[in-house]
C-alpha atoms as a PDB file:
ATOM      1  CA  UNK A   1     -41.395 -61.198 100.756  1.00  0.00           C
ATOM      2  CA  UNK A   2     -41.414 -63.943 102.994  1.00  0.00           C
ATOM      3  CA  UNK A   3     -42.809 -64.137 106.496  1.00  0.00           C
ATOM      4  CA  UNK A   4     -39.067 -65.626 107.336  1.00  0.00           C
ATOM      5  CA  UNK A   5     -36.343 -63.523 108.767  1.00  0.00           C
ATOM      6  CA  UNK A   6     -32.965 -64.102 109.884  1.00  0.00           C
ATOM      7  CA  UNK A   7     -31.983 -64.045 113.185  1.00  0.00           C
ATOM      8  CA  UNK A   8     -29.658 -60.217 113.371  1.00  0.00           C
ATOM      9  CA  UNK A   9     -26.882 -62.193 114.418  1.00  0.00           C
ATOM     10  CA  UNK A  10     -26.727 -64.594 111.180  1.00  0.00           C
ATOM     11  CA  UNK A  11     -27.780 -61.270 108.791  1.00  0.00           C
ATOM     12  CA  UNK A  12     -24.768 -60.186 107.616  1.00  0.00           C
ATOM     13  CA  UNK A  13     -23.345 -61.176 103.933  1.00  0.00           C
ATOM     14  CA  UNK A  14     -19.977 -62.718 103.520  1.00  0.00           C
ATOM     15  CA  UNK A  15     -19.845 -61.843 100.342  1.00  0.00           C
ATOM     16  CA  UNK A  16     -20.244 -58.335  98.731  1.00  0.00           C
ATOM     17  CA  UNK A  17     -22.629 -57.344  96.446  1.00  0.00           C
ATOM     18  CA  UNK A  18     -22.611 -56.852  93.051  1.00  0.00           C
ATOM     19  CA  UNK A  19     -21.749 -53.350  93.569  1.00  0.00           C
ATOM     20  CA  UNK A  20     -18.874 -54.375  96.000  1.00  0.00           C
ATOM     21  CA  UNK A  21     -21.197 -53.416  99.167  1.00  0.00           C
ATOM     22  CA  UNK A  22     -22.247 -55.644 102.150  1.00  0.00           C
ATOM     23  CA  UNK A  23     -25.513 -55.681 102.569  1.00  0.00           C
ATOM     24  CA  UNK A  24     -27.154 -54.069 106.027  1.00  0.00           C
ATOM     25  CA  UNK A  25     -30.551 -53.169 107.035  1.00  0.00           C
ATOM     26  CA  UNK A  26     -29.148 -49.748 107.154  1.00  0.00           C
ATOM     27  CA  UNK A  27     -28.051 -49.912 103.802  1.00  0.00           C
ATOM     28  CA  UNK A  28     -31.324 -51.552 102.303  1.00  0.00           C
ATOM     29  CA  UNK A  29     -33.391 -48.861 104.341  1.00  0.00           C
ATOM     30  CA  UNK A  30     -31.175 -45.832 102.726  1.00  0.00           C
ATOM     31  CA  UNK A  31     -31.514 -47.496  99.413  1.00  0.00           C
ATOM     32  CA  UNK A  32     -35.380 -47.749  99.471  1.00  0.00           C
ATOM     33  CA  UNK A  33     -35.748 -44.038 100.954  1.00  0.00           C
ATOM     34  CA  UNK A  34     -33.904 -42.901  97.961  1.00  0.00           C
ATOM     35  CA  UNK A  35     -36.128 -44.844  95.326  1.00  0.00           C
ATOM     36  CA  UNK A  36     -39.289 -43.805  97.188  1.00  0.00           C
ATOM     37  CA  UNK A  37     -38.051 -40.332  96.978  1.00  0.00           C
ATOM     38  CA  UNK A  38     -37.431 -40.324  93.223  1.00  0.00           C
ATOM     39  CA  UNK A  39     -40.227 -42.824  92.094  1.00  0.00           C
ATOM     40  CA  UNK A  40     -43.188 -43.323  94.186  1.00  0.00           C
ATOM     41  CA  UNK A  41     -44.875 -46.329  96.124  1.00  0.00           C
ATOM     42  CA  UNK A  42     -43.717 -48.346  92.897  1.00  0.00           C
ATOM     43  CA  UNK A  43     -40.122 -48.727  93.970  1.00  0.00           C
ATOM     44  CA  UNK A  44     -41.006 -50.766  97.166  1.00  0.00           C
ATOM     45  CA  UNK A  45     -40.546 -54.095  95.244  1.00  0.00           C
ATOM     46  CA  UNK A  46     -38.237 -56.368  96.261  1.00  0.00           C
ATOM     47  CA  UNK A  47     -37.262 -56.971  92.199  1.00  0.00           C
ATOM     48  CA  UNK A  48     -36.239 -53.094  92.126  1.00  0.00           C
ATOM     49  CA  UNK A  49     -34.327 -52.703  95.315  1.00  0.00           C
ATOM     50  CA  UNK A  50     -32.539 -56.442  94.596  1.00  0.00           C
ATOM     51  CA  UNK A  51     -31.237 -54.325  91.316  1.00  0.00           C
ATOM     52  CA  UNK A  52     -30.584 -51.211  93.079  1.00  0.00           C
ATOM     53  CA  UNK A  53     -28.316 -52.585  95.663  1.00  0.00           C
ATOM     54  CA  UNK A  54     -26.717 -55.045  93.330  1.00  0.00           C
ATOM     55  CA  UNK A  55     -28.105 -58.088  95.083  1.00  0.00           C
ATOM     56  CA  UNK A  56     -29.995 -61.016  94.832  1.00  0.00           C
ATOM     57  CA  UNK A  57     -33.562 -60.196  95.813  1.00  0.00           C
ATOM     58  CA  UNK A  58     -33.990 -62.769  97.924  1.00  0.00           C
ATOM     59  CA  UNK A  59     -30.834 -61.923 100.182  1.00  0.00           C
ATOM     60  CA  UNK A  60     -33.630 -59.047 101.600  1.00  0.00           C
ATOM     61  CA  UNK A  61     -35.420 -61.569 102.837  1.00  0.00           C
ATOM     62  CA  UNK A  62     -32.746 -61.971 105.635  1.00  0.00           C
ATOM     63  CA  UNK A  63     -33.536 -58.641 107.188  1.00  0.00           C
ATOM     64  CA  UNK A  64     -37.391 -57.947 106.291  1.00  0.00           C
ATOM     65  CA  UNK A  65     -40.184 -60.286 106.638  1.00  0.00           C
ATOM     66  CA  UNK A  66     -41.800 -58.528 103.737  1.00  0.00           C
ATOM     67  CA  UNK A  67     -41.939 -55.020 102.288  1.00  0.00           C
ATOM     68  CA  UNK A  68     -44.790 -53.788 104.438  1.00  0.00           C
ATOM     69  CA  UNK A  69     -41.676 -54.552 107.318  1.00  0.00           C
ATOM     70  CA  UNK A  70     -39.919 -52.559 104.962  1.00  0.00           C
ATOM     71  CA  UNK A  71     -41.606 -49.525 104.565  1.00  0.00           C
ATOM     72  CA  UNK A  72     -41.913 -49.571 108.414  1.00  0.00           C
ATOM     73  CA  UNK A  73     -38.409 -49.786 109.129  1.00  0.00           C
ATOM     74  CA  UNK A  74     -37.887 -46.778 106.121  1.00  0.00           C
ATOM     75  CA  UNK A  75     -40.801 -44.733 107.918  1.00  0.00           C
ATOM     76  CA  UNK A  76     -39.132 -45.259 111.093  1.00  0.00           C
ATOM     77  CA  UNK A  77     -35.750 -43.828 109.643  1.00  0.00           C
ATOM     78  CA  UNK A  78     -37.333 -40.812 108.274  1.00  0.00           C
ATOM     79  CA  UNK A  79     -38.367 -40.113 112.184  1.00  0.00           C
ATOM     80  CA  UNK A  80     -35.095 -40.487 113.266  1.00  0.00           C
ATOM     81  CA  UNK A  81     -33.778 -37.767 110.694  1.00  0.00           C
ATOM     82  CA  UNK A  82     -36.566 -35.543 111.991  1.00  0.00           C
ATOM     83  CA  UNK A  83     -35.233 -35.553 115.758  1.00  0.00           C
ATOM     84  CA  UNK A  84     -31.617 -35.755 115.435  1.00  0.00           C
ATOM     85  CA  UNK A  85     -30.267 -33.344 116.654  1.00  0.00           C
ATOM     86  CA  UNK A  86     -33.396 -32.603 119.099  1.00  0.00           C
ATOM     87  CA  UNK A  87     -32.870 -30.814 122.634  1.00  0.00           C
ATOM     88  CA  UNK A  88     -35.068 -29.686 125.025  1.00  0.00           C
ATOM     89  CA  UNK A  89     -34.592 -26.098 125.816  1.00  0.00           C
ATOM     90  CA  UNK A  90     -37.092 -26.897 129.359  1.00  0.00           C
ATOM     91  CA  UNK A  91     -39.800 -24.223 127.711  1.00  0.00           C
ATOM     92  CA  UNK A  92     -42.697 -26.733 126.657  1.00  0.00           C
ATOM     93  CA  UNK A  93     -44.023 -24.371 123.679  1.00  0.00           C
ATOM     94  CA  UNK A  94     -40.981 -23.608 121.791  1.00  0.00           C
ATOM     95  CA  UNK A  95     -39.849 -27.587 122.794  1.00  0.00           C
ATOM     96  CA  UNK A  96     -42.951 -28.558 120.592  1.00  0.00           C
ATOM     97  CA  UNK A  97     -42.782 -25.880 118.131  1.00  0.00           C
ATOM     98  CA  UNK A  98     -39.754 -27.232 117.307  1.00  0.00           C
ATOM     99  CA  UNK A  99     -40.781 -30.928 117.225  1.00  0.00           C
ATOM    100  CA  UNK A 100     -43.303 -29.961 115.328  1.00  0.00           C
ATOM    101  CA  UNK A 101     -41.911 -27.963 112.892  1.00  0.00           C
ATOM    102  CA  UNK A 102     -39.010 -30.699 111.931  1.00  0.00           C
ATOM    103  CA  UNK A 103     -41.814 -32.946 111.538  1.00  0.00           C
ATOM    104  CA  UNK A 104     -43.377 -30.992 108.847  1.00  0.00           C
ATOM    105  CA  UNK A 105     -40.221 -30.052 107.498  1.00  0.00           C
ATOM    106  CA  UNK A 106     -39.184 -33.852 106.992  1.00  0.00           C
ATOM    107  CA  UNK A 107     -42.140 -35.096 105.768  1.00  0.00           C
ATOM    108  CA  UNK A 108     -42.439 -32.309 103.108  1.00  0.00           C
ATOM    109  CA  UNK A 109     -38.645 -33.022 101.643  1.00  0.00           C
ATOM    110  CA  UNK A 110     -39.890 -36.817 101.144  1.00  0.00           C
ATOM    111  CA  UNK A 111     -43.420 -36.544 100.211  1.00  0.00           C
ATOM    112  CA  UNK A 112     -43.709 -39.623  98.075  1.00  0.00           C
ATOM    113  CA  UNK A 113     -42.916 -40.977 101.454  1.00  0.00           C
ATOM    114  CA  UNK A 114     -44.827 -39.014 103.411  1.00  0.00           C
ATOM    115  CA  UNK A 115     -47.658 -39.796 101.514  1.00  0.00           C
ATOM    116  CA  UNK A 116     -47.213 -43.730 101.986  1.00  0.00           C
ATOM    117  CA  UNK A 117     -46.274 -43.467 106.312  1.00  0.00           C
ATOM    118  CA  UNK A 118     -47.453 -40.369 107.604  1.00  0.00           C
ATOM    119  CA  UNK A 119     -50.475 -42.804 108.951  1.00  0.00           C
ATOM    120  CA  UNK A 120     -48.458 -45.831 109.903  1.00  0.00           C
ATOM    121  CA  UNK A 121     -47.326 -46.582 113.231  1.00  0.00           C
ATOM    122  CA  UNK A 122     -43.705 -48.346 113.586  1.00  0.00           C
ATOM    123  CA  UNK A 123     -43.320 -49.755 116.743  1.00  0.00           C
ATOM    124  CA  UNK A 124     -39.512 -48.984 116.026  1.00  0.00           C
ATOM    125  CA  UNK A 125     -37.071 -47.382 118.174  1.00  0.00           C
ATOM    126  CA  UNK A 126     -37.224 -43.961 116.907  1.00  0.00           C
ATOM    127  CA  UNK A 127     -40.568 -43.594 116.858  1.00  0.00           C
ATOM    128  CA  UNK A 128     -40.545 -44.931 120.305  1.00  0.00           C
ATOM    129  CA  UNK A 129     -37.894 -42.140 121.328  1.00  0.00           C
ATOM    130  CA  UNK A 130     -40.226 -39.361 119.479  1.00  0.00           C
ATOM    131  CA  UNK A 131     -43.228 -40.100 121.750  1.00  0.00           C
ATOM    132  CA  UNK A 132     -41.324 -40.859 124.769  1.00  0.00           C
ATOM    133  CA  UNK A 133     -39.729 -37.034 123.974  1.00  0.00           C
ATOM    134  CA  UNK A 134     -43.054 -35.350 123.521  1.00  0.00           C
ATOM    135  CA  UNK A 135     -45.009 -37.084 126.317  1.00  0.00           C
ATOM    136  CA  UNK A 136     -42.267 -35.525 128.720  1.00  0.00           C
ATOM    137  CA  UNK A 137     -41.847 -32.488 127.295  1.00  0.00           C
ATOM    138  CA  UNK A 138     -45.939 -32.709 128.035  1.00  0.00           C
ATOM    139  CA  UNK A 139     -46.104 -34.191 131.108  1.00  0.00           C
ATOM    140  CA  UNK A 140     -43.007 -31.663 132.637  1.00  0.00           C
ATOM    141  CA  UNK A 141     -45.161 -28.813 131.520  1.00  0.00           C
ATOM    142  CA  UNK A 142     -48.008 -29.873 134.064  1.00  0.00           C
ATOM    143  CA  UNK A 143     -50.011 -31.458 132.128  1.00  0.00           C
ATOM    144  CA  UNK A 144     -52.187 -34.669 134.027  1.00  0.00           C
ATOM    145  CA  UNK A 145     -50.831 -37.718 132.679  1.00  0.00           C
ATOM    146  CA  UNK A 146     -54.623 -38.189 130.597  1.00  0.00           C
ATOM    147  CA  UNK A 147     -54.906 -34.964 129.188  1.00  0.00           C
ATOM    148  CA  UNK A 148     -51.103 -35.047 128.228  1.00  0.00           C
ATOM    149  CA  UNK A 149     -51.940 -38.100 125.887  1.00  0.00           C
ATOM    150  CA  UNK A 150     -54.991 -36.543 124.637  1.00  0.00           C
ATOM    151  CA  UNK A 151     -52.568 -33.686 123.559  1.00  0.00           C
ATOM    152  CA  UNK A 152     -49.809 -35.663 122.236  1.00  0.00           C
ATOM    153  CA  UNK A 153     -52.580 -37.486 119.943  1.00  0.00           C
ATOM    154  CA  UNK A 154     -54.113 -34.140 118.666  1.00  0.00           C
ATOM    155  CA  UNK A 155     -50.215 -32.772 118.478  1.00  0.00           C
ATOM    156  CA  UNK A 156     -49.181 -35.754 116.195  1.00  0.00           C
ATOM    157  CA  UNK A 157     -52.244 -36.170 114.519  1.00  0.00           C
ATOM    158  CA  UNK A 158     -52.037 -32.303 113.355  1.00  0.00           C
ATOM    159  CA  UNK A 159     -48.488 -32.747 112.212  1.00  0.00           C
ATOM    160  CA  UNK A 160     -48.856 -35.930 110.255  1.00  0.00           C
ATOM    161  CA  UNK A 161     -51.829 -35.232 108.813  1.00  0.00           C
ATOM    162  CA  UNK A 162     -51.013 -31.680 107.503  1.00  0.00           C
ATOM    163  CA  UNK A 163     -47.744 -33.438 106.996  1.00  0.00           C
ATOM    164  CA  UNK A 164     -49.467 -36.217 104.493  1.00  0.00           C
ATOM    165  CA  UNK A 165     -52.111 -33.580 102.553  1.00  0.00           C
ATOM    166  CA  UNK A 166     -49.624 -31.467 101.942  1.00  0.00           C
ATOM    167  CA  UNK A 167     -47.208 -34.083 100.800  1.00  0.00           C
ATOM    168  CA  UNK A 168     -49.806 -35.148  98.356  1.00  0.00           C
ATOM    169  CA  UNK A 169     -49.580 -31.603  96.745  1.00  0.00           C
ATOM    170  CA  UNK A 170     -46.102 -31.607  96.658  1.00  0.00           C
ATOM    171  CA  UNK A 171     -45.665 -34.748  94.845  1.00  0.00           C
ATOM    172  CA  UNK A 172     -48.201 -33.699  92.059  1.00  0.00           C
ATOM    173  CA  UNK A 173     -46.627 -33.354  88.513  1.00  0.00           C
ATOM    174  CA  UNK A 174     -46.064 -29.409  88.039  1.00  0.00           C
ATOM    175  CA  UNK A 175     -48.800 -29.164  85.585  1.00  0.00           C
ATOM    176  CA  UNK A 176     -51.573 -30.243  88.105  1.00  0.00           C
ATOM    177  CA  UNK A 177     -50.374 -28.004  91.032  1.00  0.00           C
ATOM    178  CA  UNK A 178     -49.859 -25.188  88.788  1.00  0.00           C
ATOM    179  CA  UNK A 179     -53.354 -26.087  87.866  1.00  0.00           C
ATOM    180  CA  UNK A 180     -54.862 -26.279  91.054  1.00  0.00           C
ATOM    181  CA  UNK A 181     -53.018 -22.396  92.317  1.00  0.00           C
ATOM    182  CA  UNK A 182     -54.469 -21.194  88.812  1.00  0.00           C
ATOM    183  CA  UNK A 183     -58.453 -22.098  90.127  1.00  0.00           C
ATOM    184  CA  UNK A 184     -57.934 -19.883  92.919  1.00  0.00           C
ATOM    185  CA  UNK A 185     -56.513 -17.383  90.767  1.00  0.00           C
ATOM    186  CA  UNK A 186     -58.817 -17.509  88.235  1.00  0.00           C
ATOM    187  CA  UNK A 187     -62.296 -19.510  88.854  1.00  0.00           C
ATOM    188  CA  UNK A 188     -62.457 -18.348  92.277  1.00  0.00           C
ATOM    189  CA  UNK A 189     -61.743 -14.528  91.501  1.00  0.00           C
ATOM    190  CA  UNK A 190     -64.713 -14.721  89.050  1.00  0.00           C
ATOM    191  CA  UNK A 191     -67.271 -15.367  91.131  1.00  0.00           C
ATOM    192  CA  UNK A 192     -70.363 -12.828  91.417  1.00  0.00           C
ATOM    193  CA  UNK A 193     -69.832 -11.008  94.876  1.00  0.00           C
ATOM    194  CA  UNK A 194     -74.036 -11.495  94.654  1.00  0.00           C
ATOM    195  CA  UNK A 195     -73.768 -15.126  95.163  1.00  0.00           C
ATOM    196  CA  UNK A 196     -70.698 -15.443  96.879  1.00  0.00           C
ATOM    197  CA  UNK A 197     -70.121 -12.412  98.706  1.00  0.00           C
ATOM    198  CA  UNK A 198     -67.588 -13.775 100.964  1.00  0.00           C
ATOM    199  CA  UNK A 199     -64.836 -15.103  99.060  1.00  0.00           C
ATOM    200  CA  UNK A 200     -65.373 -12.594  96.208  1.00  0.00           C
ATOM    201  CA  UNK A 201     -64.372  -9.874  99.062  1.00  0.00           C
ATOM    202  CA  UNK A 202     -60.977 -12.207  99.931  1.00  0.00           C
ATOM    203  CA  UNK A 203     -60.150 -13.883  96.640  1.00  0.00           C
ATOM    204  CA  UNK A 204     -57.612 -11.964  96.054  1.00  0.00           C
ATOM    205  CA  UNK A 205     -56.099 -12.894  99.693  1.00  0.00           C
ATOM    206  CA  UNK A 206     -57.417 -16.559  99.194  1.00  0.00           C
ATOM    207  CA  UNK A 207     -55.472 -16.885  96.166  1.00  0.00           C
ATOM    208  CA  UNK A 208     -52.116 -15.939  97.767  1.00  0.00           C
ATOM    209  CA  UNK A 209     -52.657 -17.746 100.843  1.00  0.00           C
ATOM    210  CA  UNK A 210     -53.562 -21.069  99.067  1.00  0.00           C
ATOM    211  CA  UNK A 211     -49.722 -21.074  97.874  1.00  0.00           C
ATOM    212  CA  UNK A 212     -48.672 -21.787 101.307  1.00  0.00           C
ATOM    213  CA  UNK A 213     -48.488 -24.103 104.178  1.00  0.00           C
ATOM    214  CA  UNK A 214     -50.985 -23.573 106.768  1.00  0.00           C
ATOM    215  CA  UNK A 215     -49.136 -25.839 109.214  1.00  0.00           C
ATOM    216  CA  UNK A 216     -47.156 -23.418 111.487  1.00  0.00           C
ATOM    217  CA  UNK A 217     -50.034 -20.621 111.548  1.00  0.00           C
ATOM    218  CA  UNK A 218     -52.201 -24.299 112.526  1.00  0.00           C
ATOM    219  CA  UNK A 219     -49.388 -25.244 114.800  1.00  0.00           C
ATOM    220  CA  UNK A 220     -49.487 -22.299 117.180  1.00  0.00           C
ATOM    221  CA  UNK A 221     -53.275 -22.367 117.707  1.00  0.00           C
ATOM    222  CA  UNK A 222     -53.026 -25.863 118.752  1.00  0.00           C
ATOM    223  CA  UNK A 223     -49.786 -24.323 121.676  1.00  0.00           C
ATOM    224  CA  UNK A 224     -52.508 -21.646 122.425  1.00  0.00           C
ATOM    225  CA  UNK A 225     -55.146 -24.236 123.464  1.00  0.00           C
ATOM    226  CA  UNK A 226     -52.572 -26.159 125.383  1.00  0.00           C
ATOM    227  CA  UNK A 227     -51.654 -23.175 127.135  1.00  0.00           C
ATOM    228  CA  UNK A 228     -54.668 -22.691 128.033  1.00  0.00           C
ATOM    229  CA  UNK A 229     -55.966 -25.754 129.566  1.00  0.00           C
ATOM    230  CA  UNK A 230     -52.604 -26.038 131.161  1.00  0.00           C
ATOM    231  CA  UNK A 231     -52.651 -26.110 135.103  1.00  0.00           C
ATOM    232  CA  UNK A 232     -51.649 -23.136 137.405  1.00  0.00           C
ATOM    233  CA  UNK A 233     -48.965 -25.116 139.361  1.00  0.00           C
ATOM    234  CA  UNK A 234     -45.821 -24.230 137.290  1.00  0.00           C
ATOM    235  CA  UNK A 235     -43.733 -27.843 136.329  1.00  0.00           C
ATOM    236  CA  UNK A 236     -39.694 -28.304 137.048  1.00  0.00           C
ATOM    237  CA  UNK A 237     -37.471 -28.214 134.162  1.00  0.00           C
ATOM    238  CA  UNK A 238     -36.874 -31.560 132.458  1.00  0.00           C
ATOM    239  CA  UNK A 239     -34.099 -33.027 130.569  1.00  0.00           C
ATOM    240  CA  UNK A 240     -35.785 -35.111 127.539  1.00  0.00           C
ATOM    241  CA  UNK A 241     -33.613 -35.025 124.446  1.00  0.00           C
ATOM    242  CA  UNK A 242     -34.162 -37.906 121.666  1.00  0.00           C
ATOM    243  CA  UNK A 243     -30.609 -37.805 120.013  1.00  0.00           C
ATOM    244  CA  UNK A 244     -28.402 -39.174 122.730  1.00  0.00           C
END
């Protein structure tokens, strides 16, 4: 795409589309979410989106300097659907169980997705209202204003990256995952308990536990070190929602 973009106030189409739609950055975001979601990184052309909405590819140009801007602005929407809705209840673990659980949640019904943003940074507005939620949900707990970054770093990191690997799994063909549970069931439950005592005496646990996400059992270990590094002096209840 081109490094050009149209000033927001000059963006909007006179004319509809093909399709009888005028274009919007909303519209071209929803439309690329939807052919990530059914086919991969290789829908992020501007070619394939140009014939998905109907339009003349270069007409994205006037929204998107190019599709990396793209797949930020898509990422960013994705975020946005993981938080609306949000409250703070004014109890910091369940606050970021929650987060935290909608993050996973989200990123595992998009994977393809997940898979291409999980490690991108927007600099968008919803992203922006996810870390300004967390660092006060952090900060009203007690934590010092150091630490509580530290902890919002290893908090995100955890979720994204669990987030991403698991993603990756997800968006296997079913022949390869089905391949991948049946090593564990198989390869691994054949192995000698004289050379590998240790997962011969679990394999039949490791083979059931394989099948599921380890993020929420994860998740609440990380709350249990917070809690415990967090300071004696109780915090005042805070009022940090993202969806306003």
């Amino acid at each position: 795409m081109s490094e050009r973009v149209t000033p927001e106030d000059r963006r909007r189409r006179r004319r509809p589309t093909k399709q009888g739609t005028v274009l919007s950055e909303e519209l071209i975001v929803e439309t690329a979410l939807r052919l990530i979601a059914r086919h991969g990184a290789a829908a992020l052309t501007v070619r394939r989106l140009g014939a998905a909405l109907g339009a003349d590819p270069s007409a994205l140009y006037r929204y998107f300097r190019d599709t990396d801007d793209l797949l930020l602005a898509v990422a960013d929407e994705l975020i946005g659907r993981t938080q609306a809705g949000w409250a703070p209840t004014g109890e910091w673990r369940a606050d970021l169980r929650e987060i935290g659980l909608r993050i996973h949640a989200s990123y595992q019904a998009h994977p393809q997705l997940a898979m291409l943003a999980a490690h991108r940074t927007t600099g968008r507005g919803n992203e922006m209202r996810a870390v300004e939620a967390i660092l006060g949900v952090l900060r009203s707990a007690g934590f010092p204003d150091a630490e509580a970054v530290t902890l919002y770093h290893a908090f995100i990191d955890q979720a994204l990256g669990l987030a991403a690997l698991e993603a990756a799994a997800i968006a296997l063909p079913p022949a390869a995952r089905d391949a991948d549970l049946t090593v564990w069931r198989g390869r691994y439950a054949e192995l000698s308990p004289e050379t590998h005592p240790h997962i011969a005496a679990t394999r039949q646990l490791l083979a059931a536990d394989m099948r599921h996400s380890v993020y929420p059992f994860a998740l609440e270990l990380l709350l249990d070190a917070m809690e415990a590094r967090l300071p004696a002096t109780p915090a005042p209840a805070y009022d940090n929602a993202i969806d306003r």
